[in-house]
Protein backbone atom coordinates (compact mmCIF):
# COMPACT_ATOMS: atom_id res chain seq x y z
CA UNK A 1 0.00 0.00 0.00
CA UNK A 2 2.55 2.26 0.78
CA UNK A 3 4.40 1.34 -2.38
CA UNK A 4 1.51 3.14 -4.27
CA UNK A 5 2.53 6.57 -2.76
CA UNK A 6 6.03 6.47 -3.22
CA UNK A 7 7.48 8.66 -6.65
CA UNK A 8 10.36 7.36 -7.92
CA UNK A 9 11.62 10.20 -10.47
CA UNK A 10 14.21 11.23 -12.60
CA UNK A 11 16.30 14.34 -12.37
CA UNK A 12 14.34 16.03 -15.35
CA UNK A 13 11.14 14.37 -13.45
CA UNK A 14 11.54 15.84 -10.12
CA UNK A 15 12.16 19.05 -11.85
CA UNK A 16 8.82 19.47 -13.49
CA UNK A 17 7.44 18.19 -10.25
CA UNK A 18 8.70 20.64 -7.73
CA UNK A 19 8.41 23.48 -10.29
CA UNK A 20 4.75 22.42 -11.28
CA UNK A 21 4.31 22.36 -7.09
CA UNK A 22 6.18 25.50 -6.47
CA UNK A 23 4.36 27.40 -9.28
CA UNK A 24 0.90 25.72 -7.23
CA UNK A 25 1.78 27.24 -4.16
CA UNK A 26 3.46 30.61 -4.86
CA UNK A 27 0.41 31.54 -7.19
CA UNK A 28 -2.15 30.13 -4.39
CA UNK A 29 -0.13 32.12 -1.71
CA UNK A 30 -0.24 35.40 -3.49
CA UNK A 31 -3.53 35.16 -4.36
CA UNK A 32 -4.79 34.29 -0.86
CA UNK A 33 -2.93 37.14 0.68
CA UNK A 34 -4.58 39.44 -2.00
CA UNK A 35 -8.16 37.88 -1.22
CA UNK A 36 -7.48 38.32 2.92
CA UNK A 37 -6.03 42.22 2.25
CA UNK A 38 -9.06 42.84 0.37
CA UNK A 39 -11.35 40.83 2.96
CA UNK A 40 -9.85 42.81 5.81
CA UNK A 41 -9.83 45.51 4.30
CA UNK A 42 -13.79 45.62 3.77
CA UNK A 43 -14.70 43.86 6.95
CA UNK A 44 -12.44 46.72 8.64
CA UNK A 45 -14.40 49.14 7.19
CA UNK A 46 -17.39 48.13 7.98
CA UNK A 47 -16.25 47.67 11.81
CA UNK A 48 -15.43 51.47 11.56
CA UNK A 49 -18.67 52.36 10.20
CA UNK A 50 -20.54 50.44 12.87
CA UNK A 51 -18.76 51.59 15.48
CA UNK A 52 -19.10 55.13 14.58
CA UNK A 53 -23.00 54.82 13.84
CA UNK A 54 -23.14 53.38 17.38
CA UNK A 55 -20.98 56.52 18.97
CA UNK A 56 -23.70 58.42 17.19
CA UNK A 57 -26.71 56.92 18.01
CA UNK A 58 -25.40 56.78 21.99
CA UNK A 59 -24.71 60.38 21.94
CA UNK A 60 -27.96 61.47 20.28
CA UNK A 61 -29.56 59.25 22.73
CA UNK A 62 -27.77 61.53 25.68
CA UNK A 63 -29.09 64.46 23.87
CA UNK A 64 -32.23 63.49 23.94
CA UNK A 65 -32.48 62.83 27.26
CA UNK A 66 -30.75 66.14 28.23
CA UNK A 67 -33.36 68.09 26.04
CA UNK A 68 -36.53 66.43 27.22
CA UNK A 69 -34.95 66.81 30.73
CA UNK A 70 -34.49 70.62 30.24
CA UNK A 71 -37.86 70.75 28.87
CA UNK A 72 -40.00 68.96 31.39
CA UNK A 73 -37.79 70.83 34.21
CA UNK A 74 -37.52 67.07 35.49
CA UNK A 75 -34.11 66.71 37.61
CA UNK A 76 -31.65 64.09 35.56
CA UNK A 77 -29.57 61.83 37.12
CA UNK A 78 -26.14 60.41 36.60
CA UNK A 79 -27.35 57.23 36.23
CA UNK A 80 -29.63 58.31 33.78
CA UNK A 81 -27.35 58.96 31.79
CA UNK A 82 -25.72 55.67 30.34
CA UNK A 83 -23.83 54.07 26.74
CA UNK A 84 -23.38 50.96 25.44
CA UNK A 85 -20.40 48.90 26.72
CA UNK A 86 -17.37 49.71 24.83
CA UNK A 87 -17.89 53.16 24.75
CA UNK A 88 -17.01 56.11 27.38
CA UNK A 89 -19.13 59.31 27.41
CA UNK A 90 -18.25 63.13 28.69
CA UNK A 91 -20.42 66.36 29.12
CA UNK A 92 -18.64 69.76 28.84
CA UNK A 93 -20.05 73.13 28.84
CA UNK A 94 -19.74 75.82 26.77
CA UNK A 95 -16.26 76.91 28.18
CA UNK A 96 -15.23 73.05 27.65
CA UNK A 97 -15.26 72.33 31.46
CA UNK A 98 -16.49 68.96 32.34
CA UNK A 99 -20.03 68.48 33.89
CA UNK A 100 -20.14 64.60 33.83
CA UNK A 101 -17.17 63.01 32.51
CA UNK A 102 -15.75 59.34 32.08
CA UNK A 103 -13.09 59.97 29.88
CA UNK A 104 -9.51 60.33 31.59
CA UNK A 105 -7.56 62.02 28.28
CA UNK A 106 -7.71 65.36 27.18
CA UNK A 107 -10.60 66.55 24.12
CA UNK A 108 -9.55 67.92 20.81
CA UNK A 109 -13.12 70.03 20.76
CA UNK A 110 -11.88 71.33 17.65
CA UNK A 111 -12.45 68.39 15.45
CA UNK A 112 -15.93 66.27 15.69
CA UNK A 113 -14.42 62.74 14.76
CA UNK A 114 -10.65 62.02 15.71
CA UNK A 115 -8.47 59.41 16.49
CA UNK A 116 -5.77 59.48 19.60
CA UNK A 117 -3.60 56.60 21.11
CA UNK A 118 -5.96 54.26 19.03
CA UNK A 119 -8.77 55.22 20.41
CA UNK A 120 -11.93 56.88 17.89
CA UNK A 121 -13.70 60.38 19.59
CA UNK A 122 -16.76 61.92 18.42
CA UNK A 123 -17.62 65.35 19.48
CA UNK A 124 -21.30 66.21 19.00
CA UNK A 125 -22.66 69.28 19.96
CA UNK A 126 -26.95 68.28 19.62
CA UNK A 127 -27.71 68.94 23.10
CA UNK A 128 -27.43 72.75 22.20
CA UNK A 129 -26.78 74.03 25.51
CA UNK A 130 -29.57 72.24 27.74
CA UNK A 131 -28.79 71.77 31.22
CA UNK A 132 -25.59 74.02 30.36
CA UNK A 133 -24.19 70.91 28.36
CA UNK A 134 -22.91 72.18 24.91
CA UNK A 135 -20.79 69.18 24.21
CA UNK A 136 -20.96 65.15 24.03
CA UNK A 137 -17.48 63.39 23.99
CA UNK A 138 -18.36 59.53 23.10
CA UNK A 139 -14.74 57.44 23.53
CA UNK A 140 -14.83 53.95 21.80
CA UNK A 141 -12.30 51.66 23.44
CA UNK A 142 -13.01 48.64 21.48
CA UNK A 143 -12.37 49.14 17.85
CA UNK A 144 -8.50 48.32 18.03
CA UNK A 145 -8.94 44.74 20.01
CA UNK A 146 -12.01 43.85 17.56
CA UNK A 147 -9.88 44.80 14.35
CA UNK A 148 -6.65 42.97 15.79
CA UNK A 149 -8.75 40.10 16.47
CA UNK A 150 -10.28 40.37 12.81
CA UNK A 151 -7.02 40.06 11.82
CA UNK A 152 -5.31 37.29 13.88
CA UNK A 153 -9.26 35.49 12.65
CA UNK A 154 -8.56 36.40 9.09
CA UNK A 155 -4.96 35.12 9.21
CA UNK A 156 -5.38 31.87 11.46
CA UNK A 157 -8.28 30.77 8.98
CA UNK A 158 -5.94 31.67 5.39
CA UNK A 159 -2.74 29.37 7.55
CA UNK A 160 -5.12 26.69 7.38
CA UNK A 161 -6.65 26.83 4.15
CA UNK A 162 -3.16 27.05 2.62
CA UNK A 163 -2.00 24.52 4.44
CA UNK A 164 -4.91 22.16 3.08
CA UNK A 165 -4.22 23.67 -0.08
CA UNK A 166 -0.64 22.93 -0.12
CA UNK A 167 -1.58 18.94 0.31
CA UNK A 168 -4.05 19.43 -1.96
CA UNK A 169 -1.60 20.71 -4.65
CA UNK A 170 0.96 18.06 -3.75
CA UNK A 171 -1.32 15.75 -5.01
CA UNK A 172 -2.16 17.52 -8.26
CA UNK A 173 1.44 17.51 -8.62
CA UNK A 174 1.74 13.82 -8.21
CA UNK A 175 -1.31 13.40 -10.69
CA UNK A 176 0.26 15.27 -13.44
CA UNK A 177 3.96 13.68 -13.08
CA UNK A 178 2.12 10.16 -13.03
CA UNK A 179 1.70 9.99 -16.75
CA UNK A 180 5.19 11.02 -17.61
CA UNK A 181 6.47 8.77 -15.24
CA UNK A 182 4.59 5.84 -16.40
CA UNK A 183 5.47 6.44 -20.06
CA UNK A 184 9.03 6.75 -19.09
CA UNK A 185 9.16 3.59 -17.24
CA UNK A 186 6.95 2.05 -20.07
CA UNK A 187 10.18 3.35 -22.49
CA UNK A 188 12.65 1.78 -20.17
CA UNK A 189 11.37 -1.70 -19.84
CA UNK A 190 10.42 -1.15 -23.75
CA UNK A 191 13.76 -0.62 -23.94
CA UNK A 192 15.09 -3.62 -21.95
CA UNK A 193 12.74 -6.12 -23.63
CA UNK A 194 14.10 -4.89 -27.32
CA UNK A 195 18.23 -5.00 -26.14
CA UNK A 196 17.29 -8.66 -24.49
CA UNK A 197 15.46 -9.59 -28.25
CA UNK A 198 18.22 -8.35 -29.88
CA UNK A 199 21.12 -9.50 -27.78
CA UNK A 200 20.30 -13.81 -29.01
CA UNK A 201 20.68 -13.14 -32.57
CA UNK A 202 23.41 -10.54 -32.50
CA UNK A 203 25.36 -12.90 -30.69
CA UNK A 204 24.91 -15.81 -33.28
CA UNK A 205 25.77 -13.62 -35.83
CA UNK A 206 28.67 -12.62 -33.67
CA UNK A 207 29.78 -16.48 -33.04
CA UNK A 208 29.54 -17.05 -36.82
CA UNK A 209 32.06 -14.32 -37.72
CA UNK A 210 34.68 -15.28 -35.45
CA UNK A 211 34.52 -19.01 -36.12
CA UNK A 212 37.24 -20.46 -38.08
CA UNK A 213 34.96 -21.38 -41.17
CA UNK A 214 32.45 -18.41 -41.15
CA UNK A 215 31.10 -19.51 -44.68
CA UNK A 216 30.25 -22.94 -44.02
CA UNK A 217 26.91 -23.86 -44.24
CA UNK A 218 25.92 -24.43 -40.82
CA UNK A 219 27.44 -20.59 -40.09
CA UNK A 220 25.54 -19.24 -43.25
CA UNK A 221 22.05 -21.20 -41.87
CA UNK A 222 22.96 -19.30 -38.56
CA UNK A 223 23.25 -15.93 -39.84
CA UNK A 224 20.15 -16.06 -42.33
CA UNK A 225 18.25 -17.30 -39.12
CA UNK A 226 19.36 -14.79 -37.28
CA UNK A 227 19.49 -11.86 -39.94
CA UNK A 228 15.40 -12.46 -39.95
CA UNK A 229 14.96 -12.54 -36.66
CA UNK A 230 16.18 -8.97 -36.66
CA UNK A 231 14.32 -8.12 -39.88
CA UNK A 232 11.00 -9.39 -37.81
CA UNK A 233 12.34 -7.42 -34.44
CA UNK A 234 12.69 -4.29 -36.51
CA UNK A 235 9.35 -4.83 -38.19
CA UNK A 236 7.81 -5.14 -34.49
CA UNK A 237 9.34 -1.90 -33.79
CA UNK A 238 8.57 -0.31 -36.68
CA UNK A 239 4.76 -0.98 -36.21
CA UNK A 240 4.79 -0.09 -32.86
CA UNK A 241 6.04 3.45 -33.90
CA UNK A 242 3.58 3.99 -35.91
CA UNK A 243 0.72 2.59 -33.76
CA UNK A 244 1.79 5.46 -31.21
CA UNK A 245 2.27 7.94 -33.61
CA UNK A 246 -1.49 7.05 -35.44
CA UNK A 247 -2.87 7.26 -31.39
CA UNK A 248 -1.40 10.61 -31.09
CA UNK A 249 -2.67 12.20 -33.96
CA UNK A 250 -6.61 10.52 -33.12
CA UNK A 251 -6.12 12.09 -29.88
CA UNK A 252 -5.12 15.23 -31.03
């Protein structure tokens, strides 16, 4: 059984193999890194966009509840005031002095969406002065671990797939040396079988020549016997060439 799995190749053989493999895997290898870029890439994106809608619905929702505070004359409470896990929230006034705030690092109030120490902020400004709050500060703390974890996800899953694809293309290597190897083999013993025809009569005819009375009649009966037997070998061979070469041009 494990006789069937074994190659046994010639230089030029394992050549075309390994070249035929490494040709397999480089192209599969660039191509999945292209196709994971592209997938992170998108997915990335996307992770961004959601987590930015979700800064914005959270601090609308504050707003809100600022507003219809202000407007009811109904006391608010802290905890009242919440966001969604992941996310860290800050009230200023208008002279960008904290009211309520649960974010340790200073506030860029000069830019509405901003990045610092990988970290998104998003400055909104809806609650128009209610309660004396002019600004929301939403902090997302998540986005970095969820796209490093995208990543290590997108990278652990393309090592696999590779690596099933790498045993998958070592045996569509082995498939397309088979035929090539079998032919060659077929050549060899071809070859073997025609020297061992050949070697009886060449021989006689060999024996004959170096006797002391090549001429004699028993020398002469030798070599016609054996001069036919070569005339019949080469007419073997010479209809198997043509039998090939007939079965390669129907299968072309």
């Amino acid at each position: 059984m494990l006789k069937e799995w074994v190659i046994v190749l010639t230089r030029d053989e394992k050549r075309t193999f390994y070249g035929f493999y490494g040709l397999f895997l480089g192209s599969t290898l660039v191509l999945m890194v292209i196709i994971g870029w592209l997938f992170f890439q998108i997915q990335s994106d996307n992770l961004k966009d959601l987590t930015i809608s979700k800064m914005k619905i959270n601090a609308s929702r504050l707003a809100a509840k600022i507003i219809y505070s202000h407007m009811q004359y109904l006391p608010i409470h802290r905890s009242d005031l919440v966001v969604e896990n992941g996310l860290h929230f800050g009230l200023y006034d208008r002279n960008r002095q904290p009211i309520i705030a649960h974010i340790s690092t200073s506030i860029n109030f000069n830019q509405k969406l901003y990045k610092k120490n990988g970290n998104t902020f998003l400055i909104d400004t809806s609650a128009a002065g209610h309660l004396g709050i002019v600004y929301i500060v939403i902090e997302e703390i998540i986005l970095k671990n969820a796209i490093n974890n995208l990543l290590k996800h997108i990278s652990i899953t393309l090592g696999l797939t590779y690596f099933l694809t790498s045993i998958l293309g070592f045996f569509l290597a082995r498939f397309f040396i088979t035929p090539i190897q079998k032919q060659r083999e077929k050549l060899d013993n071809f070859i073997k079988d025609t020297t061992h025809e050949l070697n009886t009569p060449i021989a006689a005819l060999l024996m004959c020549v170096d006797s002391p009375n090549p001429t004699s009649a028993k020398n002469l009966s030798r070599i016609n016997i054996s001069a036919k037997r070569i005339s019949e070998i080469y007419k073997d061979l010479t209809y198997l060439i043509l039998k090939d070469k007939n079965k390669s041009i129907k299968e072309a």
